[in-house]
Protein backbone atom coordinates (compact mmCIF):
# COMPACT_ATOMS: atom_id res chain seq x y z
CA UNK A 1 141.74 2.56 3.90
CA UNK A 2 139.55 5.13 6.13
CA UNK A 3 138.52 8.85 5.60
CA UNK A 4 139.42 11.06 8.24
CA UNK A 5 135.40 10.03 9.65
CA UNK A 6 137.20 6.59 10.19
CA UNK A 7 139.93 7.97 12.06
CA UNK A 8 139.12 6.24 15.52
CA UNK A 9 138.07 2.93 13.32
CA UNK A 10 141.32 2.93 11.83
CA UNK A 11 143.16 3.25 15.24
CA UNK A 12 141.73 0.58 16.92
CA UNK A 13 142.63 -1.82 13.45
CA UNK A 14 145.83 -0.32 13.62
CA UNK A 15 146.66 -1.58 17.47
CA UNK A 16 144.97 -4.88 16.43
CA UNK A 17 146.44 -5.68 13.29
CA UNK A 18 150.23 -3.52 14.14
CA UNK A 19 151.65 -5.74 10.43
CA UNK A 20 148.78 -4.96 8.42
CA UNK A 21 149.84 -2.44 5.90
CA UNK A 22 147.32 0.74 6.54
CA UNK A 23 146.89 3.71 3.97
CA UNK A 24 144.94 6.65 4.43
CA UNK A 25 142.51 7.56 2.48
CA UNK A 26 142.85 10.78 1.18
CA UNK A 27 142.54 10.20 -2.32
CA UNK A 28 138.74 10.99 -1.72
CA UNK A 29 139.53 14.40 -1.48
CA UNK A 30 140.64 14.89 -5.65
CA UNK A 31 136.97 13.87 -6.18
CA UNK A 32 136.32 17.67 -5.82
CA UNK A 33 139.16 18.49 -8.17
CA UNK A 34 137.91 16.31 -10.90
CA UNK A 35 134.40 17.30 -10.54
CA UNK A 36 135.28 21.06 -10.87
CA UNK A 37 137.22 19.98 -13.93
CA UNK A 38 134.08 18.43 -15.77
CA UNK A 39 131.81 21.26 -14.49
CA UNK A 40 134.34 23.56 -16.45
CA UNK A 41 134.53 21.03 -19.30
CA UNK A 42 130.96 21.90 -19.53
CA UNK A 43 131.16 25.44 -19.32
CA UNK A 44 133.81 25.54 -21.89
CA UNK A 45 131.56 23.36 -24.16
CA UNK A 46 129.04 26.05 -23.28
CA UNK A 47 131.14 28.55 -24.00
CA UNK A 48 132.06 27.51 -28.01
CA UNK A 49 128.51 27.00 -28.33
CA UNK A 50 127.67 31.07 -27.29
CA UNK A 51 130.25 31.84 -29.74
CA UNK A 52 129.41 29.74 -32.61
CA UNK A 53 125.87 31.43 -32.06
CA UNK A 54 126.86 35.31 -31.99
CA UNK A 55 129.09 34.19 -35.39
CA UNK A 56 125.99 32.95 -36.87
CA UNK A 57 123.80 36.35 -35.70
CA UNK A 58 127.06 38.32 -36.92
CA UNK A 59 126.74 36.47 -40.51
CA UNK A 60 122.99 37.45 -40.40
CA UNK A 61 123.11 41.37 -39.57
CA UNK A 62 122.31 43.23 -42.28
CA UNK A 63 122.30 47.16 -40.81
CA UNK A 64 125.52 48.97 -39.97
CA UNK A 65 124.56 49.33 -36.96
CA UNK A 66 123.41 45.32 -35.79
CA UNK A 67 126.80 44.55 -37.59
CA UNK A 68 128.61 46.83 -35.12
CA UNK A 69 126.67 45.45 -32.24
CA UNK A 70 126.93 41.92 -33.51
CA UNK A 71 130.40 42.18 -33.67
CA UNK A 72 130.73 42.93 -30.39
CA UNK A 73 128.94 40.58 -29.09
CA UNK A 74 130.89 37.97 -31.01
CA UNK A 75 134.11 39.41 -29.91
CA UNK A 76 132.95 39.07 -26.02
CA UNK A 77 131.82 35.15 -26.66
CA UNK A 78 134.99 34.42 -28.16
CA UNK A 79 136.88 36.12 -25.29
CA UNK A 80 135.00 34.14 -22.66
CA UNK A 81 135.24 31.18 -25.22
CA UNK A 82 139.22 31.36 -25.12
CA UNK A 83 139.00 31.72 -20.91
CA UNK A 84 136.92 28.85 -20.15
CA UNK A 85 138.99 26.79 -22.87
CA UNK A 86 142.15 27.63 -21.25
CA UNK A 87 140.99 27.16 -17.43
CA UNK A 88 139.44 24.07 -18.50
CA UNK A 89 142.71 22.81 -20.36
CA UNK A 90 144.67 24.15 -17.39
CA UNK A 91 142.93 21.97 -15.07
CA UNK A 92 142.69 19.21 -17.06
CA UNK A 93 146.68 18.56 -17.54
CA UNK A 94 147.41 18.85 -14.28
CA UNK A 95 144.81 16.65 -13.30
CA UNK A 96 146.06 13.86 -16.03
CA UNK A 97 149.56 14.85 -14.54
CA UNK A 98 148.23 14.07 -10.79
CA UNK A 99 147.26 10.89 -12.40
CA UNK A 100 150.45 9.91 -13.38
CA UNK A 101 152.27 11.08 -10.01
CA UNK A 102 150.25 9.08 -8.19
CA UNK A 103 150.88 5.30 -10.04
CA UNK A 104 153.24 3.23 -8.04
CA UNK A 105 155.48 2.80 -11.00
CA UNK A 106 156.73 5.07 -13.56
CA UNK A 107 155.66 4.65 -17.44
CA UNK A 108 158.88 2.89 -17.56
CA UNK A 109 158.17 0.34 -14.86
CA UNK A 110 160.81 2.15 -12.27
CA UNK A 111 159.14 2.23 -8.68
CA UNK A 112 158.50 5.90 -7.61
CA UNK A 113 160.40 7.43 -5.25
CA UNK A 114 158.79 8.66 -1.80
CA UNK A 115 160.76 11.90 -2.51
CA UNK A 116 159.88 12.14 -6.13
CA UNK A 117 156.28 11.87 -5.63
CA UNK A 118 156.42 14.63 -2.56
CA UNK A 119 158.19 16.76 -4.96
CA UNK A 120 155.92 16.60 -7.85
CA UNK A 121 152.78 16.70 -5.65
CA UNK A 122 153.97 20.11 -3.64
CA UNK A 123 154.97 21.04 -7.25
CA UNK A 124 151.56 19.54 -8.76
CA UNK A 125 149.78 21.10 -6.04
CA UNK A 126 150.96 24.75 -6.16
CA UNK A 127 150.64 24.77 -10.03
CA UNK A 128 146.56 23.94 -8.96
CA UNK A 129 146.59 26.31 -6.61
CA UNK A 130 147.61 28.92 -8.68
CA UNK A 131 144.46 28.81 -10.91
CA UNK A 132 142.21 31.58 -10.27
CA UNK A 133 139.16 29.96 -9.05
CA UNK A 134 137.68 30.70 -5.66
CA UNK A 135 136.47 26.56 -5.55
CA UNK A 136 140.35 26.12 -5.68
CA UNK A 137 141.86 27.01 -2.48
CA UNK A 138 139.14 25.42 -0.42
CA UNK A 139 139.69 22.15 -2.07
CA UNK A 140 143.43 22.19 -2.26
CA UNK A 141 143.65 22.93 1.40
CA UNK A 142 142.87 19.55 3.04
CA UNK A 143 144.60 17.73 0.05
CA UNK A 144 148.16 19.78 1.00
CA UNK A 145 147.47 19.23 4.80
CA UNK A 146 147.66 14.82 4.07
CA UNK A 147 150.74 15.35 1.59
CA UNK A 148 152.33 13.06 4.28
CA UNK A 149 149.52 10.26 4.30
CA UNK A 150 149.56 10.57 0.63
CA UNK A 151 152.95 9.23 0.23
CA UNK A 152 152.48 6.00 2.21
CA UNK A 153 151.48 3.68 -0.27
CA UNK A 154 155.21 4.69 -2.21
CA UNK A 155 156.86 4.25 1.35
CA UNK A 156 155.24 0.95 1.83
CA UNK A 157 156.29 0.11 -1.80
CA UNK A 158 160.07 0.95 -0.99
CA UNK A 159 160.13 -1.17 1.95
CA UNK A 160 158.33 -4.80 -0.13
CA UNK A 161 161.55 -3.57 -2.63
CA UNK A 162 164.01 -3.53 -0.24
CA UNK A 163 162.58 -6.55 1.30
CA UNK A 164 162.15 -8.56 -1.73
CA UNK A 165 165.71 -7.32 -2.96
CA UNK A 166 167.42 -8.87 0.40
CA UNK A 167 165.57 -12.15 -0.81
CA UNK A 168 166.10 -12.28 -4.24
CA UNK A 169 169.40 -10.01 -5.26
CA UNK A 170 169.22 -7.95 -8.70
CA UNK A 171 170.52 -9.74 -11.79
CA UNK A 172 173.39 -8.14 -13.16
């Protein structure tokens, strides 16, 4: 495995070594993803935390007019409350989806298909890039540009099948 710093590294392996079985490494680059993903965690976390407090100075206002402005203020945590929850959740499945894409096998022990995994992973990948986050595009960018390295591991995985099938046939 190399980053793209490695690239020239990895060449000259490559034209040494032509049967050794080479994958890039681009998995590096979802680092970024799931670190956005806990910063949000956080900020959500944050967020309930703003709310439960303007509930609590709502609950102690005692003029008609701190209620009103308590009220309000409650009424804006909660709002930003309910955004960072749902950007965070957002996030957060498609991440543990990503997850999942990315495992050689299925949950039910079927190898994954090269064009299964390029189809959830454009589909993965547009759902991501649909959040509304400015950190978003910048990170998704080099991640969509290696969709092709980032299927090699399933194409090498095909290839030990097919070459393990021609050895040992399937059991009917």
């Amino acid at each position: 495995m190399a980053s793209d710093r490695g690239v020239g590294l990895v060449a000259g392996y490559h034209a040494a070594c032509q049967e050794a079985l080479w994958v890039s490494d681009q998995f590096h680059e979802f680092h970024d993803l799931f670190t956005l993903c806990r910063q949000w965690e956080r900020k959500a976390y944050g967020a309930i935390g703003k709310a439960d407090d303007a509930a609590q100075k709502f609950d102690h206002a005692k003029s008609e007019a701190t209620l009103q402005k308590r009220l309000h203020q409650y009424e804006q945590a909660c709002q930003a409350c309910e955004q960072a929850i749902a950007q965070y959740d957002q996030l957060n499945m498609l991440l543990h989806l990503l997850r999942e894409t990315l495992q050689i096998c299925s949950p039910f022990g079927q190898l994954r298909t090269v064009e299964a995994v390029r189809s959830e992973l454009t589909l993965l990948f547009s759902m991501i890039g649909e959040i509304d986050h400015t950190a978003i595009p910048k990170i998704m960018k080099p991640i969509q540009a290696h969709i092709d390295d980032i299927v090699v591991p399933f194409q090498q995985a095909e290839a030990i099948q097919a070459q393990l099938l021609e050895v040992v046939p399937r059991q009917a």
